[in-house]
PDB file of N, CA and C in Angstrom:
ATOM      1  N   UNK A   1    -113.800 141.243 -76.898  1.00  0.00           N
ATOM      2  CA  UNK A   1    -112.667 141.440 -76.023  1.00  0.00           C
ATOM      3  C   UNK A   1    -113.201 141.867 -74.652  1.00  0.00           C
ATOM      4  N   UNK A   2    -112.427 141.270 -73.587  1.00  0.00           N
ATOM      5  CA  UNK A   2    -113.249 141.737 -71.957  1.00  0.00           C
ATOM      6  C   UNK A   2    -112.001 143.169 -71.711  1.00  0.00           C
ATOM      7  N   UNK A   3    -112.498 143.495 -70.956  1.00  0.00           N
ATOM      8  CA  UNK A   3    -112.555 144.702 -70.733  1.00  0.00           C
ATOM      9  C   UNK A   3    -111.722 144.911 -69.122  1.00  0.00           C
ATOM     10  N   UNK A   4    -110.924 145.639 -68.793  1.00  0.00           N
ATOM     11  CA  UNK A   4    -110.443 145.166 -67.397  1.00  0.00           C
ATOM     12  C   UNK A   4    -110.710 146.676 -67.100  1.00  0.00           C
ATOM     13  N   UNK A   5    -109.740 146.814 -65.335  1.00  0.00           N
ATOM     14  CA  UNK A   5    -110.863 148.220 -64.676  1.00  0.00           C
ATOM     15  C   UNK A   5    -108.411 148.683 -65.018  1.00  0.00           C
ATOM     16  N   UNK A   6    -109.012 149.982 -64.649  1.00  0.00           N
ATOM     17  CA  UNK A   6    -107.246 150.554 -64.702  1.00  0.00           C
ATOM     18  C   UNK A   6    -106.351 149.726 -63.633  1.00  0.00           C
ATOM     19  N   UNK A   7    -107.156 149.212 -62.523  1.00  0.00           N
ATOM     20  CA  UNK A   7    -106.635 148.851 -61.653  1.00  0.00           C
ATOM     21  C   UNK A   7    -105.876 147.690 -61.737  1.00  0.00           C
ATOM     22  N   UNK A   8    -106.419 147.165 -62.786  1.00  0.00           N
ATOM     23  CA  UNK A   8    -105.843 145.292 -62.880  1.00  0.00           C
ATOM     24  C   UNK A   8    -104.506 145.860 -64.244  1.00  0.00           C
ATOM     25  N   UNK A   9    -104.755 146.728 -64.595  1.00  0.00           N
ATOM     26  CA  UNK A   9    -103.464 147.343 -65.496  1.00  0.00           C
ATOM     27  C   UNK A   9    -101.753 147.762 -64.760  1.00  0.00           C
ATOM     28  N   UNK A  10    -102.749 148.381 -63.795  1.00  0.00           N
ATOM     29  CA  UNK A  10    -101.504 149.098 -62.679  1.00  0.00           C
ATOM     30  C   UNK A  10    -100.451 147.952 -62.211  1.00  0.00           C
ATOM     31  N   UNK A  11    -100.988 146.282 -62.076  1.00  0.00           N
ATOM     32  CA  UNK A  11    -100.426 145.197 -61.301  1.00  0.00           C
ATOM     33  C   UNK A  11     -99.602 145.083 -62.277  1.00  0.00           C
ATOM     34  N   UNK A  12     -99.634 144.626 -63.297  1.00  0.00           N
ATOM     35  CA  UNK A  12     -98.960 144.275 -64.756  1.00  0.00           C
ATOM     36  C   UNK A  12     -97.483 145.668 -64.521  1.00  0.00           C
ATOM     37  N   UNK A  13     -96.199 144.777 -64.118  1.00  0.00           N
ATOM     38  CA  UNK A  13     -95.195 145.962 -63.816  1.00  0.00           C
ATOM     39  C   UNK A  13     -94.209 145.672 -65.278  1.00  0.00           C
ATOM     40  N   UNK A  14     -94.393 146.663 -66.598  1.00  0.00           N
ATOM     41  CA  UNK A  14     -93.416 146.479 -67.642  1.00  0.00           C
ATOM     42  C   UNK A  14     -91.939 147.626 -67.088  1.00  0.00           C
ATOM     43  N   UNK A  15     -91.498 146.907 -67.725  1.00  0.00           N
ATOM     44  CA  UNK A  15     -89.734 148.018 -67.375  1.00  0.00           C
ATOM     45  C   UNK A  15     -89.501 148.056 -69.148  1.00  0.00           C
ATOM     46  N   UNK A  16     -88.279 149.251 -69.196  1.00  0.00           N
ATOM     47  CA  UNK A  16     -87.634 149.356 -70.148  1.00  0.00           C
ATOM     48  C   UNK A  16     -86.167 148.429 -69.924  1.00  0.00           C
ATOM     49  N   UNK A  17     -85.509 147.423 -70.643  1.00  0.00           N
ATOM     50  CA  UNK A  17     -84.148 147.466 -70.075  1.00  0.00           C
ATOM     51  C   UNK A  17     -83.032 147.318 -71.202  1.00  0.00           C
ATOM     52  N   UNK A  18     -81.846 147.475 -71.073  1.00  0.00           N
ATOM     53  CA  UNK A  18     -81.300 146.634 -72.083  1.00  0.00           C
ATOM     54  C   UNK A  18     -80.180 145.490 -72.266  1.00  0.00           C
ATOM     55  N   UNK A  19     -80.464 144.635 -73.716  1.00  0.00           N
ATOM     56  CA  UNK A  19     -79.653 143.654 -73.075  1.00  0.00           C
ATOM     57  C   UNK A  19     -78.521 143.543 -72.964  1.00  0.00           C
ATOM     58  N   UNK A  20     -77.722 143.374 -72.114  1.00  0.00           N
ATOM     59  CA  UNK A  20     -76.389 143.491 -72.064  1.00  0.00           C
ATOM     60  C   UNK A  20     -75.765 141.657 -72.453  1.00  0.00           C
ATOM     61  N   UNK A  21     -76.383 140.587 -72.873  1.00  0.00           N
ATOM     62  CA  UNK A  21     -75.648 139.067 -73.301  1.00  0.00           C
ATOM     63  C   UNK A  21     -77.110 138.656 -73.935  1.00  0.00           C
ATOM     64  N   UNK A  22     -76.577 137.741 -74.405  1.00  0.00           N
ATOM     65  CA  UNK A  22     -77.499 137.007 -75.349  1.00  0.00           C
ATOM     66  C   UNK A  22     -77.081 135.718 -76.230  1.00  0.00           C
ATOM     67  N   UNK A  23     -77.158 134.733 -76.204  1.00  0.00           N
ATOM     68  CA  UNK A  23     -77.034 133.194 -76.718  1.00  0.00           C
ATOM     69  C   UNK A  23     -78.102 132.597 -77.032  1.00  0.00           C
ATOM     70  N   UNK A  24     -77.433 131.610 -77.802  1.00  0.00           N
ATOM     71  CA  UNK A  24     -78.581 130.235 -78.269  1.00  0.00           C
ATOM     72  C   UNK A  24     -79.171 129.789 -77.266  1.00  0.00           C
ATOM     73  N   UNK A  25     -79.876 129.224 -77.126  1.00  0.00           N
ATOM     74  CA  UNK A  25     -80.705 128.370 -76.146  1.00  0.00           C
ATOM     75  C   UNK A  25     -80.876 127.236 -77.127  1.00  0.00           C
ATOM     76  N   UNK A  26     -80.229 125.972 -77.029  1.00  0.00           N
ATOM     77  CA  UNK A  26     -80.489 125.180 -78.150  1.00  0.00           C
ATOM     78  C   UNK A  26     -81.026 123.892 -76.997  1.00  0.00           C
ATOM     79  N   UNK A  27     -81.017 123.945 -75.756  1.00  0.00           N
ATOM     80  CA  UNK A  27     -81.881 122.983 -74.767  1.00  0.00           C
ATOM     81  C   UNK A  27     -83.423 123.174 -75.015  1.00  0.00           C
ATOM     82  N   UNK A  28     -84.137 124.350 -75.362  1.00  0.00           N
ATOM     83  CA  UNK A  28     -85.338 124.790 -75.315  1.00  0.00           C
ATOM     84  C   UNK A  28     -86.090 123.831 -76.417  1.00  0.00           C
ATOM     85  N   UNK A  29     -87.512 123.944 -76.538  1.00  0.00           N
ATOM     86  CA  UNK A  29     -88.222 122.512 -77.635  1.00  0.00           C
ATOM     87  C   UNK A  29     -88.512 123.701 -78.913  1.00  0.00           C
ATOM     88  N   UNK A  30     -88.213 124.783 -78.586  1.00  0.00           N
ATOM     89  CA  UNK A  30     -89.009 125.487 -79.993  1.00  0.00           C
ATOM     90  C   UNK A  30     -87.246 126.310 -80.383  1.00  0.00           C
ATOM     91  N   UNK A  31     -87.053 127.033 -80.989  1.00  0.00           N
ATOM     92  CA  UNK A  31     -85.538 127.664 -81.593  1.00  0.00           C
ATOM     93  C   UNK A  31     -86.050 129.004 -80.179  1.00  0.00           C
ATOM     94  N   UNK A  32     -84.957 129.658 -79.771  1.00  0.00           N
ATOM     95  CA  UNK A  32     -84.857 130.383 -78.511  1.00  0.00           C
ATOM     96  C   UNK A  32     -83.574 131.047 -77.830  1.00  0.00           C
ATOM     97  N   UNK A  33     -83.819 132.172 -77.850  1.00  0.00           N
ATOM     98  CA  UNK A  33     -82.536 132.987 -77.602  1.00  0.00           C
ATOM     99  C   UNK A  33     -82.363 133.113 -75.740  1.00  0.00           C
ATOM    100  N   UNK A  34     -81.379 133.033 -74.805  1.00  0.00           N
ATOM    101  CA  UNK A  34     -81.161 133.507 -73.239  1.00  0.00           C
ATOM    102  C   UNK A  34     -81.143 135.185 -73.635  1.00  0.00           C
ATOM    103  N   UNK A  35     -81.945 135.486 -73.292  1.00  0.00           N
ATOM    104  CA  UNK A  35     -81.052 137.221 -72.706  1.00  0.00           C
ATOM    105  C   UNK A  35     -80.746 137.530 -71.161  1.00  0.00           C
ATOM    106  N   UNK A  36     -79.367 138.465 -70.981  1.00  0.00           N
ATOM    107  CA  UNK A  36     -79.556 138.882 -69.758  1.00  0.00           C
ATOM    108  C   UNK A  36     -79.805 140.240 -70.142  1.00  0.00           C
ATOM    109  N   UNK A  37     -81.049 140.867 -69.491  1.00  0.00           N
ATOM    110  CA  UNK A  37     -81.056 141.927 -69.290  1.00  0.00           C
ATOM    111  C   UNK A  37     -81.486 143.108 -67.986  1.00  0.00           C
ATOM    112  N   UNK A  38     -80.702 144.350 -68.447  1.00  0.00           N
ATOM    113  CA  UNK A  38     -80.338 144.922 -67.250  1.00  0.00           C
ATOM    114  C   UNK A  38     -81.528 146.069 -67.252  1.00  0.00           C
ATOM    115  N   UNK A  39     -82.535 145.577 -65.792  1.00  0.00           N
ATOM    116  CA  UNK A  39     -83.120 146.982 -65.521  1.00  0.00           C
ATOM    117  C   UNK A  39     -83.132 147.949 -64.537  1.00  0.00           C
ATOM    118  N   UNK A  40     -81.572 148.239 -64.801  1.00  0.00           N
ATOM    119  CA  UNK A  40     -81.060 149.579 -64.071  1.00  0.00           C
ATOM    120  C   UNK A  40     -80.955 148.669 -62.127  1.00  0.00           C
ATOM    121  N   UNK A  41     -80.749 149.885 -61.463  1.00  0.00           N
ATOM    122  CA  UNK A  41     -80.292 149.195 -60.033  1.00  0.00           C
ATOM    123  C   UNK A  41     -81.053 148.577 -59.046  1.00  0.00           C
ATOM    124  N   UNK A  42     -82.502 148.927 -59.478  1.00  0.00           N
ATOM    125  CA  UNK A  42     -83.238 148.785 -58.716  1.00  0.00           C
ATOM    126  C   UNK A  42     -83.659 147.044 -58.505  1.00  0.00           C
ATOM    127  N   UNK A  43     -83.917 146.615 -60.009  1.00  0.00           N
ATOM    128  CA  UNK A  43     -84.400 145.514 -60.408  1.00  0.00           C
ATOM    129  C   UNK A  43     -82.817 144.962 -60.642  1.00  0.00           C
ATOM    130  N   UNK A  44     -81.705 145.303 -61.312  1.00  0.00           N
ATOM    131  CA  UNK A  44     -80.877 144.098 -61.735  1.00  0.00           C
ATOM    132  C   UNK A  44     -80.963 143.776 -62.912  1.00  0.00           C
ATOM    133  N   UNK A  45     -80.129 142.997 -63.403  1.00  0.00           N
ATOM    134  CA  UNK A  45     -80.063 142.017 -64.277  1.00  0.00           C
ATOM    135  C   UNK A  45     -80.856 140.708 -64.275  1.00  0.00           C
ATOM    136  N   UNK A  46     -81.824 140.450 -65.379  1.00  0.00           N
ATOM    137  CA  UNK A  46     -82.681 139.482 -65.326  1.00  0.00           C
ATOM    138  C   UNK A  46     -82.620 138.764 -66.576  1.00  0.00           C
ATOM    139  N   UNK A  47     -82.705 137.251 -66.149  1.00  0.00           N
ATOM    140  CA  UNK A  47     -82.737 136.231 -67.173  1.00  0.00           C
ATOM    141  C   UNK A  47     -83.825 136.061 -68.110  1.00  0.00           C
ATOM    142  N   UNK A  48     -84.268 136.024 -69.660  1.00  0.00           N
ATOM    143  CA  UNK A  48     -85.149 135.957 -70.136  1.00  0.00           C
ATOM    144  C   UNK A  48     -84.959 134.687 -71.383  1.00  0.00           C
ATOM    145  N   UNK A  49     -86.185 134.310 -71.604  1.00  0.00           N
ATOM    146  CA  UNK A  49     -85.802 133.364 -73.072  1.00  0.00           C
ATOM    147  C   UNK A  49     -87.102 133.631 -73.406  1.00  0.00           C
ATOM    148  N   UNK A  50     -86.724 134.002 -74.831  1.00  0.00           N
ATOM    149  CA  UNK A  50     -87.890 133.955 -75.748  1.00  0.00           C
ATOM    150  C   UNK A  50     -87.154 133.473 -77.060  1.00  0.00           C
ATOM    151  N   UNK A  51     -88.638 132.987 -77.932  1.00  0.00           N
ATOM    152  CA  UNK A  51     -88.505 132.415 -79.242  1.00  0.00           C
ATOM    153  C   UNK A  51     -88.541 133.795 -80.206  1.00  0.00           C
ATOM    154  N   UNK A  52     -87.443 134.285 -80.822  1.00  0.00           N
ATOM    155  CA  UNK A  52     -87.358 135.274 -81.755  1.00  0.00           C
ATOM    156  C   UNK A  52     -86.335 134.734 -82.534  1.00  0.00           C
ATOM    157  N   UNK A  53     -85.963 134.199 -82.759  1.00  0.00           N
ATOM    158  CA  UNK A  53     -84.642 133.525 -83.763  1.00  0.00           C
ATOM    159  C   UNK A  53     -84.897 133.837 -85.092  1.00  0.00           C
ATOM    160  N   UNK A  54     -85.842 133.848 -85.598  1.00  0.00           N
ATOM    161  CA  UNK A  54     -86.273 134.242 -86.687  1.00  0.00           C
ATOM    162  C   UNK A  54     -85.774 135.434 -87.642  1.00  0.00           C
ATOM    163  N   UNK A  55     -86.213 136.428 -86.398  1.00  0.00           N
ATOM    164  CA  UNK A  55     -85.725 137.687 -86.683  1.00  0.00           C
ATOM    165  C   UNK A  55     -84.536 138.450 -86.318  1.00  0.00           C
ATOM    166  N   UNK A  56     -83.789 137.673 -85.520  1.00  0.00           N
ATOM    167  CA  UNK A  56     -82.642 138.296 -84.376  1.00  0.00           C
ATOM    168  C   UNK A  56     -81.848 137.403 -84.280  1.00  0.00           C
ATOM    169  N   UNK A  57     -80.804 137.761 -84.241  1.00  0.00           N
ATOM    170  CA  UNK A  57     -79.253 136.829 -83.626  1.00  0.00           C
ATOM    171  C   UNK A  57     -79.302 137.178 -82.259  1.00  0.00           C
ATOM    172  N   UNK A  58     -78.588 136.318 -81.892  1.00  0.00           N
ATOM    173  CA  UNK A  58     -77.747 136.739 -80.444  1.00  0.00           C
ATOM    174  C   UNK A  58     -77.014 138.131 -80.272  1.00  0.00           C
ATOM    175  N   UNK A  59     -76.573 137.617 -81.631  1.00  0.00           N
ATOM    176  CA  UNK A  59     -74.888 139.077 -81.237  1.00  0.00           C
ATOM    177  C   UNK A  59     -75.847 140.655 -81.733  1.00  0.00           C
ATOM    178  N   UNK A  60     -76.906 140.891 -82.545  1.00  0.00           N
ATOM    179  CA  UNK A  60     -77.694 141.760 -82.817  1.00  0.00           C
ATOM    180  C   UNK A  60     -77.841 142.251 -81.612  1.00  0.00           C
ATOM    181  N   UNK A  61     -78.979 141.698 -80.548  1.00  0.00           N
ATOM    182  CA  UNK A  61     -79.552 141.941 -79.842  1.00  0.00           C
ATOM    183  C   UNK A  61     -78.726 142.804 -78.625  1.00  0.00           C
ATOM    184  N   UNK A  62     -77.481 142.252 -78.410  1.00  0.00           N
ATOM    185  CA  UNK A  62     -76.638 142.813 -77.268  1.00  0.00           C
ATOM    186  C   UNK A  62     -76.740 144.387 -77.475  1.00  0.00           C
ATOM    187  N   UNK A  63     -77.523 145.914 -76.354  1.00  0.00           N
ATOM    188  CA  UNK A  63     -77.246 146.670 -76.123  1.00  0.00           C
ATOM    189  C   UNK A  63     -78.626 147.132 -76.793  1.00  0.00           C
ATOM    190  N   UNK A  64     -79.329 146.567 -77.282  1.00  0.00           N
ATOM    191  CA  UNK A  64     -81.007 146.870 -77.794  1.00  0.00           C
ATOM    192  C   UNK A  64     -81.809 147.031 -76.379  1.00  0.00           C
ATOM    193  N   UNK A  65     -82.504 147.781 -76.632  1.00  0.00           N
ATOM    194  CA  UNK A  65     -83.517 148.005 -75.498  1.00  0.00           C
ATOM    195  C   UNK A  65     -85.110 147.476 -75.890  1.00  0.00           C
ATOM    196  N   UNK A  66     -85.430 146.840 -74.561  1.00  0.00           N
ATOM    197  CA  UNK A  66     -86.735 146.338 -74.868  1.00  0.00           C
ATOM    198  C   UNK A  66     -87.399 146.417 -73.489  1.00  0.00           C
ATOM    199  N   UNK A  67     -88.990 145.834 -73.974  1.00  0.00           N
ATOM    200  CA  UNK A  67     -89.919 145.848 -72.725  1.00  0.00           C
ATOM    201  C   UNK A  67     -90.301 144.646 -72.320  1.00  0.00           C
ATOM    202  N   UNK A  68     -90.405 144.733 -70.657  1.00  0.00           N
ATOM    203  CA  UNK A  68     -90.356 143.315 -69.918  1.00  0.00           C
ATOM    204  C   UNK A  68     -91.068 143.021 -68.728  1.00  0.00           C
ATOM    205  N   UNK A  69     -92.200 142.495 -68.729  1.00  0.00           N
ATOM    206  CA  UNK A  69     -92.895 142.434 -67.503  1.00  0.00           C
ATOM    207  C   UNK A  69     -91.692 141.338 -66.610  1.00  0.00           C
ATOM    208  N   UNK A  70     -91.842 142.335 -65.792  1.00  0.00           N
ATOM    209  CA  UNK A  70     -91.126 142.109 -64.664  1.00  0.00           C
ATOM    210  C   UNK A  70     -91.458 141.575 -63.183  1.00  0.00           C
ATOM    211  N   UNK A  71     -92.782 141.642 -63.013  1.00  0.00           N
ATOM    212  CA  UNK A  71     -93.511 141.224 -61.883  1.00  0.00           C
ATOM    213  C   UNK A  71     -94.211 139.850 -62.069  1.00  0.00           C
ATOM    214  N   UNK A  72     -93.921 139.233 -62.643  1.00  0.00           N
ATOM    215  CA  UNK A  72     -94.092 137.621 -63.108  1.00  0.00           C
ATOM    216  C   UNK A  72     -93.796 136.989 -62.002  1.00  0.00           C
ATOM    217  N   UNK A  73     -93.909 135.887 -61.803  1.00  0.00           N
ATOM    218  CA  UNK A  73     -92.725 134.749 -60.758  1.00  0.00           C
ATOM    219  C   UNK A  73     -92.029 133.943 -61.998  1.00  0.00           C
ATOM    220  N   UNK A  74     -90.757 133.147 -61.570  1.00  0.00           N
ATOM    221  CA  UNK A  74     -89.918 132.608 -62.547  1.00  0.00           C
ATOM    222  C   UNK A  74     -90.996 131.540 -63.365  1.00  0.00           C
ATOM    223  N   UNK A  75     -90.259 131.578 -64.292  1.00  0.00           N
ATOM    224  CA  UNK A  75     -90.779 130.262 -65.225  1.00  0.00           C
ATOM    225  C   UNK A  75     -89.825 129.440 -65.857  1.00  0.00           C
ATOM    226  N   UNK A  76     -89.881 127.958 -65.644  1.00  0.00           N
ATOM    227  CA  UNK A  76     -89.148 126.903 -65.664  1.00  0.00           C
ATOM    228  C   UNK A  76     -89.146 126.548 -66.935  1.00  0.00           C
ATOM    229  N   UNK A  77     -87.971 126.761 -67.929  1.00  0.00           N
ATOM    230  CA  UNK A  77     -88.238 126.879 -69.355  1.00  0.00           C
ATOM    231  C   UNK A  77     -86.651 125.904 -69.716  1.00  0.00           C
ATOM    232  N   UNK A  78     -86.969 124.622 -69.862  1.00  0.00           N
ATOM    233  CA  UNK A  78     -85.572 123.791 -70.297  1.00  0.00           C
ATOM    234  C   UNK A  78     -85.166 123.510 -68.633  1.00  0.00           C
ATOM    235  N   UNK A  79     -83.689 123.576 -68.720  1.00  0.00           N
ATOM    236  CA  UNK A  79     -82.957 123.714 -68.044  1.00  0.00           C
ATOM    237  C   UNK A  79     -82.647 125.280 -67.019  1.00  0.00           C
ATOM    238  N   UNK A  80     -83.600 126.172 -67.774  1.00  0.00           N
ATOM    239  CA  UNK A  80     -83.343 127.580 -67.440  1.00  0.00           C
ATOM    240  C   UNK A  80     -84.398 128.187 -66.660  1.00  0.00           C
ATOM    241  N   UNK A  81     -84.051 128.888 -65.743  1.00  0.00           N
ATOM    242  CA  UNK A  81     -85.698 130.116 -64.946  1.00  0.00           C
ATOM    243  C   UNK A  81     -85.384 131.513 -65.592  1.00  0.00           C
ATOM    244  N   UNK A  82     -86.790 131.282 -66.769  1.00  0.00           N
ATOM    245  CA  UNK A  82     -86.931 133.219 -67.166  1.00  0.00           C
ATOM    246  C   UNK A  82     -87.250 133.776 -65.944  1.00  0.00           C
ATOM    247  N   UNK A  83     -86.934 134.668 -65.486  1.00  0.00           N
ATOM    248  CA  UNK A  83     -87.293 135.474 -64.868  1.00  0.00           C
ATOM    249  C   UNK A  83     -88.129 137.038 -65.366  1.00  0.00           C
ATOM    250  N   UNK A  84     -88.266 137.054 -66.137  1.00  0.00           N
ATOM    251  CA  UNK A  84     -88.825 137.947 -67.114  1.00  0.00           C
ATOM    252  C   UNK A  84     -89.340 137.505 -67.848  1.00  0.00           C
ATOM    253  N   UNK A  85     -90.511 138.358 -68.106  1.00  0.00           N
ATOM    254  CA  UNK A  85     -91.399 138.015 -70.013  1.00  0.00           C
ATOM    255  C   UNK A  85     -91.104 139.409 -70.687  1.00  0.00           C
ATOM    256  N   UNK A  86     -90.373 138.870 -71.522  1.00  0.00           N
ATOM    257  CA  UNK A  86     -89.753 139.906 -72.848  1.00  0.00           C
ATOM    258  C   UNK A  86     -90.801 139.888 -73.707  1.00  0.00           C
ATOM    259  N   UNK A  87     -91.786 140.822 -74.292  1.00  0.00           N
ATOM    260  CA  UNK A  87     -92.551 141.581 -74.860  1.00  0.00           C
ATOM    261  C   UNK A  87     -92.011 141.699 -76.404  1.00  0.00           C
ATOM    262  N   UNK A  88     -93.200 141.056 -77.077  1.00  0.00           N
ATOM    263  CA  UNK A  88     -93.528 140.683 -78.770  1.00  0.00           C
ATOM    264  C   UNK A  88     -94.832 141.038 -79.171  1.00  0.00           C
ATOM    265  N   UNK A  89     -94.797 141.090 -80.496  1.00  0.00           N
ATOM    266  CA  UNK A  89     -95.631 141.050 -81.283  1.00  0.00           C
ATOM    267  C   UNK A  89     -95.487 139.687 -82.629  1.00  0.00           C
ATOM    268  N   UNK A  90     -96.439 139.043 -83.035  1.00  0.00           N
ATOM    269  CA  UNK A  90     -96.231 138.160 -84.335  1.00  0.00           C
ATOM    270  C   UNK A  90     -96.309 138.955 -85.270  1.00  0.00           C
ATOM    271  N   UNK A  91     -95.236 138.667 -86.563  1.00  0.00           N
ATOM    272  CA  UNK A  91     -95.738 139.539 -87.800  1.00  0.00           C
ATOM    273  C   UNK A  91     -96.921 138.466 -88.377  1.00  0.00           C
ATOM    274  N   UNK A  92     -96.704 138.898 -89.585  1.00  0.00           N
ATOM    275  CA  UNK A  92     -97.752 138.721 -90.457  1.00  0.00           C
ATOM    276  C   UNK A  92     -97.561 137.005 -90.297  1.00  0.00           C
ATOM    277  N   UNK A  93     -96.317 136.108 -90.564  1.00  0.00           N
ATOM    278  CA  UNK A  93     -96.140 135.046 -90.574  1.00  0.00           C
ATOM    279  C   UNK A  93     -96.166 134.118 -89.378  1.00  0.00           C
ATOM    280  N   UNK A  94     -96.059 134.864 -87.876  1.00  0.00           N
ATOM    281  CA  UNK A  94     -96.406 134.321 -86.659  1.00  0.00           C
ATOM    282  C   UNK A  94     -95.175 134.845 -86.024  1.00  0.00           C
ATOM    283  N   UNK A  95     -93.774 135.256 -86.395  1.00  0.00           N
ATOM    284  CA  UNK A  95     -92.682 134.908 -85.812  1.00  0.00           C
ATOM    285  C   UNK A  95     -92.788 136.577 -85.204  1.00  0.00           C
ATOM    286  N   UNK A  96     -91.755 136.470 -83.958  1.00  0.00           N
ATOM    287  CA  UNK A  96     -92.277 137.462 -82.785  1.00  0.00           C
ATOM    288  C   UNK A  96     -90.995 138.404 -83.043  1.00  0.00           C
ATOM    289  N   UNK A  97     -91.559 139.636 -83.047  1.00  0.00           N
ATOM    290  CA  UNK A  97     -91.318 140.842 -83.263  1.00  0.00           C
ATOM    291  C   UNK A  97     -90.683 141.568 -81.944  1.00  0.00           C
ATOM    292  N   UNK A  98     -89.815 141.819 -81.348  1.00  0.00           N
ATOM    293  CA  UNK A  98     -90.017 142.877 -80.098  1.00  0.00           C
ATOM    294  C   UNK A  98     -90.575 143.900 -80.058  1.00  0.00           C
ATOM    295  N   UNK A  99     -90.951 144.039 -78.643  1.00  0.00           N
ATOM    296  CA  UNK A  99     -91.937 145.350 -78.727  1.00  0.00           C
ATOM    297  C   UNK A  99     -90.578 145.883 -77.633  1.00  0.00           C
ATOM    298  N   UNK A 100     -90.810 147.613 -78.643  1.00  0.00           N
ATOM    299  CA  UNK A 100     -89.354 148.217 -77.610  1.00  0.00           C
ATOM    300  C   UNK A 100     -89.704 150.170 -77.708  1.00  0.00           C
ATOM    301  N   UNK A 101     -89.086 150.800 -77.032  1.00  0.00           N
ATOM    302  CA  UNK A 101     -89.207 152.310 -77.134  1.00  0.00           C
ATOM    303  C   UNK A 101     -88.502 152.602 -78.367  1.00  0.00           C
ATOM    304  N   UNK A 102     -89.116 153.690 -78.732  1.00  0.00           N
ATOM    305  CA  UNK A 102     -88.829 154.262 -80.116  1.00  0.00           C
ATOM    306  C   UNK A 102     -87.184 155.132 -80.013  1.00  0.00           C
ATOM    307  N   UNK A 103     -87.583 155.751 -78.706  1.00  0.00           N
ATOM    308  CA  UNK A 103     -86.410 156.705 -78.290  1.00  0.00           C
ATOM    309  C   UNK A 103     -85.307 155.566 -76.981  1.00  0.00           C
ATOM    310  N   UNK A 104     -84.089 156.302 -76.573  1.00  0.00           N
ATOM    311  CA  UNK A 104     -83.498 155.171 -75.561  1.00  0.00           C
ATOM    312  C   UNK A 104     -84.063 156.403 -73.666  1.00  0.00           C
ATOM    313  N   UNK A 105     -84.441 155.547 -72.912  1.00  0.00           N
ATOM    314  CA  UNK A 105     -84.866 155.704 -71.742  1.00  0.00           C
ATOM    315  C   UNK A 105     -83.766 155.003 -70.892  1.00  0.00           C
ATOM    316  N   UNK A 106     -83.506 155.771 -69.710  1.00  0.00           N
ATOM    317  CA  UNK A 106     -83.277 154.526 -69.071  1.00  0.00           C
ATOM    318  C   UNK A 106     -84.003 153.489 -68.385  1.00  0.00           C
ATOM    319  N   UNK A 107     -82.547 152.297 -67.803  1.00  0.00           N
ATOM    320  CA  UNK A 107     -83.301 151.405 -67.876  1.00  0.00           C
ATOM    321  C   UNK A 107     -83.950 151.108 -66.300  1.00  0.00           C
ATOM    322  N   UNK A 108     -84.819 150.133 -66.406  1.00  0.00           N
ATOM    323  CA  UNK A 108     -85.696 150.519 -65.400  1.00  0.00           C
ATOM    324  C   UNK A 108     -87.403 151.334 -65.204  1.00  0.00           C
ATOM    325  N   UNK A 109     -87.062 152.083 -66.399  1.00  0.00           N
ATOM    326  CA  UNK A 109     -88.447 153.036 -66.158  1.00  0.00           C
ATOM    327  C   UNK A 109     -89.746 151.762 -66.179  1.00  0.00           C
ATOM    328  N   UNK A 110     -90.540 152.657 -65.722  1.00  0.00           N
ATOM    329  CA  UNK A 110     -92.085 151.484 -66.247  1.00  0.00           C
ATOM    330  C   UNK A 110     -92.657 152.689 -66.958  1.00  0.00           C
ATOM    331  N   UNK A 111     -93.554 151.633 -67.726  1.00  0.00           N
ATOM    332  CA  UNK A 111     -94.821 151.681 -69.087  1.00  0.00           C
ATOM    333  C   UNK A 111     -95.828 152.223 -67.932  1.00  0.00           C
ATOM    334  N   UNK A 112     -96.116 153.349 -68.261  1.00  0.00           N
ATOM    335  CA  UNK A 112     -97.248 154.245 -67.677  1.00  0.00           C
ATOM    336  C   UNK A 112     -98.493 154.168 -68.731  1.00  0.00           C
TER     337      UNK A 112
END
């Protein structure tokens, strides 16, 4: 594994947020949920799609809090621009897990 300095860590901007909507994405090539989620006033409400279908509905997800690099530029996914990368883990079988705070924060904070 390479090794980076703290500094190239600091660029990488994660937020806490949560989602306030969530739908199918059935335009996407792999199974794929839209979220909008909200990180607080600063940032807004931001568009995300990730492949978690597996483990999550749509209607589950509404009001869950999760983590989201936020300092990305958009990415052209279907018909849709994520504007966010919503933060996973694969289980054991490959299918992606969210990675989220244990406790509720608000939203907005960053991953120190």
């Amino acid at each position: 594994m390479d090794t980076i300095a703290f500094a190239d860590f600091e660029k990488v901007d994660i937020r806490t947020g949560t989602i306030v909507e969530a739908r199918p994405f059935p335009e996407a090539k792999k199974p794929a949920i839209i979220m909008m989620i909200d990180f607080g006033p600063q940032i807004g409400v931001k568009k995300s799609s990730a492949q978690i279908t597996v483990h999550y509905s749509p209607e589950e997800l509404v009001g869950r809090q999760v983590m989201a690099v936020v300092n990305f530029p958009p990415r052209q996914i279907g018909p849709i621009q994520s504007e966010v990368l919503t933060l996973g883990f694969t289980d054991a079988d490959g299918a992606i897990v969210l990675a989220a705070v244990d406790k509720p924060v608000p939203n907005g904070r960053k991953l120190l």
